[in-house]
N, C-alpha and C. Protein backbone atom coordinates (compact mmCIF):
# COMPACT_ATOMS: atom_id res chain seq x y z
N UNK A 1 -30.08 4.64 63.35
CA UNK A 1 -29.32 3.51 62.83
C UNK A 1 -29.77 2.24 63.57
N UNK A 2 -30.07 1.20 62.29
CA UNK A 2 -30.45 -0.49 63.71
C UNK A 2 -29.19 -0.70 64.36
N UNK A 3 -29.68 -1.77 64.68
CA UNK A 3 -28.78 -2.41 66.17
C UNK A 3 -27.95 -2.94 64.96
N UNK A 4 -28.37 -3.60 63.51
CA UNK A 4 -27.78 -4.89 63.10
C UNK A 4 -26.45 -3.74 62.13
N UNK A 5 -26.33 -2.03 62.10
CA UNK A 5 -25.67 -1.27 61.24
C UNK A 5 -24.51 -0.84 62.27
N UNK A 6 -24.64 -0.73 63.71
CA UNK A 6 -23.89 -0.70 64.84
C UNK A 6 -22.38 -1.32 64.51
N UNK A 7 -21.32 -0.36 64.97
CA UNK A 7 -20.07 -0.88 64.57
C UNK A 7 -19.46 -2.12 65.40
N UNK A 8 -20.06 -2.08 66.59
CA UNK A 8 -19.84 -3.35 67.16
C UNK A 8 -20.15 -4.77 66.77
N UNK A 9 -21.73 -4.73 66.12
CA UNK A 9 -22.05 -6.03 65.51
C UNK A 9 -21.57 -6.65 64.72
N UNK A 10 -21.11 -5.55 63.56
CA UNK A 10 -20.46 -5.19 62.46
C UNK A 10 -19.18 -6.30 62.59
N UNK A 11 -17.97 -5.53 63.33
CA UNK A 11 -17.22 -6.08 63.91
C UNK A 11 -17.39 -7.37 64.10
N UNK A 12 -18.31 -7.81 65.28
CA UNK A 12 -18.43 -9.10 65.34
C UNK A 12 -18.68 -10.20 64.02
N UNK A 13 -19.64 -9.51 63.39
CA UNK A 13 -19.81 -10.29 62.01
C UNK A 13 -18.18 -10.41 61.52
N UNK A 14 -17.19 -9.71 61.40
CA UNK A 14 -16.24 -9.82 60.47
C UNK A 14 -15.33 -10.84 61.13
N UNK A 15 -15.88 -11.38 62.14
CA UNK A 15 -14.97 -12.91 62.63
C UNK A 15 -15.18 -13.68 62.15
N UNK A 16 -14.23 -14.23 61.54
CA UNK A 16 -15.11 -15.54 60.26
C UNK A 16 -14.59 -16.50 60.58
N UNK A 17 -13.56 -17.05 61.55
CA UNK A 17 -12.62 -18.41 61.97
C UNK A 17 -11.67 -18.32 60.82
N UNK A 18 -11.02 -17.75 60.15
CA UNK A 18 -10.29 -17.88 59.35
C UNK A 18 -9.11 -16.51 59.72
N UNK A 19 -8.17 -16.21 59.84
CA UNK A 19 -7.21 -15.31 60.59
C UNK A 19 -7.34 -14.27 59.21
N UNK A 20 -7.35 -14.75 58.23
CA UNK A 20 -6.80 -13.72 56.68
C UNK A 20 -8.24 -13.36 56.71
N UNK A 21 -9.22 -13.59 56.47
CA UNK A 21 -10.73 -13.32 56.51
C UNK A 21 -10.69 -11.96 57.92
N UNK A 22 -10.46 -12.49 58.99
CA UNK A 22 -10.68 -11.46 59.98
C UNK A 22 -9.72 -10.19 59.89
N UNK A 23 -8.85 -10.36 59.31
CA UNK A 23 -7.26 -9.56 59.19
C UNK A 23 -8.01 -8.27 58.00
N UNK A 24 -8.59 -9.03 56.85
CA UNK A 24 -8.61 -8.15 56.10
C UNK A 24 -10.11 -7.35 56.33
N UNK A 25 -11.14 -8.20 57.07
CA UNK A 25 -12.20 -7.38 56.85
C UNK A 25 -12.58 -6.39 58.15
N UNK A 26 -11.46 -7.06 59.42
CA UNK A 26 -11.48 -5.74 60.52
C UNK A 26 -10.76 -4.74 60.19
N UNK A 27 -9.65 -5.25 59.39
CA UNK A 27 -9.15 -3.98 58.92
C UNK A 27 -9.74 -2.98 58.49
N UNK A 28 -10.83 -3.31 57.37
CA UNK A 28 -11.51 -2.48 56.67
C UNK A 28 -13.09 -1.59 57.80
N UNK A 29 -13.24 -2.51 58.62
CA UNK A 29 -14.19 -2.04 59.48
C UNK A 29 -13.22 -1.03 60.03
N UNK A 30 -12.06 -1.03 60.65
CA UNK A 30 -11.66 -0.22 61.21
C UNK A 30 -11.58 1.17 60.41
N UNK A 31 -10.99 1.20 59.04
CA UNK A 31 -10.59 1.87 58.32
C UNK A 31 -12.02 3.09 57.72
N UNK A 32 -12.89 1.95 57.61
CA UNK A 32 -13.86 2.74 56.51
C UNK A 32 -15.31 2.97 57.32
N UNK A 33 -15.86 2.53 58.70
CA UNK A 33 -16.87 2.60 59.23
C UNK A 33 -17.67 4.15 59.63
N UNK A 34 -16.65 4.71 60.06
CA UNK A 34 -17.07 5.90 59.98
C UNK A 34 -17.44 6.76 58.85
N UNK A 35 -17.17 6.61 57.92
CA UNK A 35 -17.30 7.31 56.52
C UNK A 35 -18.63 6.41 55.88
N UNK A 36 -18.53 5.51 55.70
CA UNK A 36 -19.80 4.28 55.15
C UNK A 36 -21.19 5.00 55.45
N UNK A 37 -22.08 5.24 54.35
CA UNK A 37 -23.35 5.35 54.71
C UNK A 37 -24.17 4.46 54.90
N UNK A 38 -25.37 4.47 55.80
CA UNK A 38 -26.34 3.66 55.97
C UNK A 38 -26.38 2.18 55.13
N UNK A 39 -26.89 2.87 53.69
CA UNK A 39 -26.99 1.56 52.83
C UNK A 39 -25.82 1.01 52.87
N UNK A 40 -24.50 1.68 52.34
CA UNK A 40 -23.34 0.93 52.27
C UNK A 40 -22.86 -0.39 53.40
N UNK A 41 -23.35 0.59 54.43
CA UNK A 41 -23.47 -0.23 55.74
C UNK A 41 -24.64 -1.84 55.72
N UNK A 42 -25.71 -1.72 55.22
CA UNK A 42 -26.32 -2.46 54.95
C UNK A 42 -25.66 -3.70 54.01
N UNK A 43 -25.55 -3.22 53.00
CA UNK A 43 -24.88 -3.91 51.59
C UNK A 43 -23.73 -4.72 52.09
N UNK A 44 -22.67 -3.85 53.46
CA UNK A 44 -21.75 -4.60 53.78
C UNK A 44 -22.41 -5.76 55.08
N UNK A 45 -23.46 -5.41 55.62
CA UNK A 45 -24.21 -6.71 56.15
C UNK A 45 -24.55 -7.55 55.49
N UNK A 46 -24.85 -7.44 53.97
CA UNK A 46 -25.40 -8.23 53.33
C UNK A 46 -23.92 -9.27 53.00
N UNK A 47 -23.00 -8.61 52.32
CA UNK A 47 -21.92 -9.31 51.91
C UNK A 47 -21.39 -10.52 52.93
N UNK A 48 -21.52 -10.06 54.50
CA UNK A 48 -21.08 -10.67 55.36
C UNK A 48 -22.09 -12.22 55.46
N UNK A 49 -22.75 -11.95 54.82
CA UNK A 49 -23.68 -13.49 54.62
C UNK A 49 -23.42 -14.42 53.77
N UNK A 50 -22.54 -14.19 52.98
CA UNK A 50 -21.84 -14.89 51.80
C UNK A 50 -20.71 -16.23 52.46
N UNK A 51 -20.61 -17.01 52.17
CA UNK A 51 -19.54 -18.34 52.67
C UNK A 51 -18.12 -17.14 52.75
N UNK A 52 -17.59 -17.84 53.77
CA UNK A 52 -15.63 -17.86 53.94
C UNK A 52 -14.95 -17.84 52.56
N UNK A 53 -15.63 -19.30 51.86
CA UNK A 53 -14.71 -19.92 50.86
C UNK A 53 -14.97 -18.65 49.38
N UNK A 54 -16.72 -18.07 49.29
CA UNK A 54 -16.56 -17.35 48.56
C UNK A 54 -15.89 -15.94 48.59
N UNK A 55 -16.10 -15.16 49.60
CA UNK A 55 -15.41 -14.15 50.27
C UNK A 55 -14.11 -14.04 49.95
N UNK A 56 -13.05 -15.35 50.01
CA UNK A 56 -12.19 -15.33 50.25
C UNK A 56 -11.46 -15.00 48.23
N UNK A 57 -12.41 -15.89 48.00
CA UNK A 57 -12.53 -16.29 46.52
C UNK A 57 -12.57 -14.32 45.75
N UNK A 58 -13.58 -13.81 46.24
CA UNK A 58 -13.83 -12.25 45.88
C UNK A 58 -12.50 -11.49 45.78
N UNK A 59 -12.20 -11.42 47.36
CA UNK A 59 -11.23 -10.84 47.67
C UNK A 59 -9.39 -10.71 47.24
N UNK A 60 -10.02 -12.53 46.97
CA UNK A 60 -8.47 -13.11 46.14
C UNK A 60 -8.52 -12.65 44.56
N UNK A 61 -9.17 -12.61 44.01
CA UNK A 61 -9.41 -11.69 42.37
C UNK A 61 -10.20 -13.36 42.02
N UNK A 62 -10.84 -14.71 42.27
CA UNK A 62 -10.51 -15.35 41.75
C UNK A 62 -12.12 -15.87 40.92
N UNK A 63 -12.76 -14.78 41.39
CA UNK A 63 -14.52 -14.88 41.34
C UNK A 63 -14.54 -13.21 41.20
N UNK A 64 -15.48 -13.15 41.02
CA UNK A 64 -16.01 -11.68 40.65
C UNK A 64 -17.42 -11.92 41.19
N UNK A 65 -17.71 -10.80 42.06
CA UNK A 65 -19.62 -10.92 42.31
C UNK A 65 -20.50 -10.54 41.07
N UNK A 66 -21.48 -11.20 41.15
CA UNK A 66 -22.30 -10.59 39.97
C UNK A 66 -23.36 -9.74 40.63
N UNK A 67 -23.36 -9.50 41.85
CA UNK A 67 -24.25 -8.08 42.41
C UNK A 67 -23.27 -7.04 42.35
N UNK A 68 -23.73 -6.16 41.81
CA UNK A 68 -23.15 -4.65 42.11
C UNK A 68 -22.93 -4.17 43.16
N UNK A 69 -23.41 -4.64 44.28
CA UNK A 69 -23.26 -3.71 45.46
C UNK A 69 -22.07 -4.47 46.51
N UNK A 70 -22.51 -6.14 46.15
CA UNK A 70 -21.03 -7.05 46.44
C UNK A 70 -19.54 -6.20 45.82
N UNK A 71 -19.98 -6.60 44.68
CA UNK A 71 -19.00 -6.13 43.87
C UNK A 71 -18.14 -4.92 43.60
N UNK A 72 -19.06 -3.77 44.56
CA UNK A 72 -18.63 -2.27 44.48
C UNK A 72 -17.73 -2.57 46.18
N UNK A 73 -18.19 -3.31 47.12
CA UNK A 73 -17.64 -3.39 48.15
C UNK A 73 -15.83 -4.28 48.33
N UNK A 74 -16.27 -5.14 47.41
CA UNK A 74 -14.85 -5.56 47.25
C UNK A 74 -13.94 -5.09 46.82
N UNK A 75 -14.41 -4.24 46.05
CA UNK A 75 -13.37 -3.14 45.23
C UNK A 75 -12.70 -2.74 46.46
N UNK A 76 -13.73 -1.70 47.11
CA UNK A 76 -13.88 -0.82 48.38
C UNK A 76 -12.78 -2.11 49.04
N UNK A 77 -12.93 -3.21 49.14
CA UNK A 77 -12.11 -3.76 50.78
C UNK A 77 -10.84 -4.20 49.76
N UNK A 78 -10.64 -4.35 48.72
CA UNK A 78 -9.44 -4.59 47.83
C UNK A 78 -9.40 -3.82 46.58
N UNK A 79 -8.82 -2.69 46.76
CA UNK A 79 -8.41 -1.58 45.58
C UNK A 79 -8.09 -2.49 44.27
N UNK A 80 -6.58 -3.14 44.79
CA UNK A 80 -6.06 -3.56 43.48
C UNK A 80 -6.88 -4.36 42.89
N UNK A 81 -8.23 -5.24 42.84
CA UNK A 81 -8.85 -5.85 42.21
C UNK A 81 -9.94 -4.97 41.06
N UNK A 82 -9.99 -3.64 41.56
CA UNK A 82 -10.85 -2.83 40.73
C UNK A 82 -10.25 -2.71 38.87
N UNK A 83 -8.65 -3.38 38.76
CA UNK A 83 -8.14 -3.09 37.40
C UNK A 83 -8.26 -4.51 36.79
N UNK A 84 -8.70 -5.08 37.42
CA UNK A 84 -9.21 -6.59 36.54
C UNK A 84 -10.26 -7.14 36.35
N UNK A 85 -10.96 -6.10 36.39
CA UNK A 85 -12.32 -6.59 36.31
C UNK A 85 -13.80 -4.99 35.69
């Protein structure tokens, strides 16, 4: 596993200066890291490169990603958004 798939970095990435941003996505580091495979792990590095404002936007139902692998992860970090979309 790289250094950049490591649950610590991970972690660190999910500090975003925003309290609801960090609330919901350490949560999910906490929750789902161990189970996550490699790529998934990747895909969720990738997501973490995306703006605050869009993230927040995903997570809130108020945007939808148009990548699949964004889009399969948000589900993953917000269930209830998987019935509206």
């Amino acid at each position: 596993m790289s250094e950049r798939l490591k649950k610590g970095y991970l972690q660190w990435r999910c500090r975003r200066g925003t309290k609801e941003l960090d609330v919901i996505l350490i949560r999910f580091m906490d929750n789902h890291y161990e189970q996550m495979s490699d790529d998934e792990l990747l895909d969720f590095d990738r997501l973490l490169d995306n703006q605050d404002t869009l993230l927040w936007d995903w997570f809130c139902g108020h945007l939808v990603p148009e990548n699949k692998n964004d889009k399969h992860l948000v589900h993953k970090i917000n269930p209830k958004l998987a019935d509206k979309v």
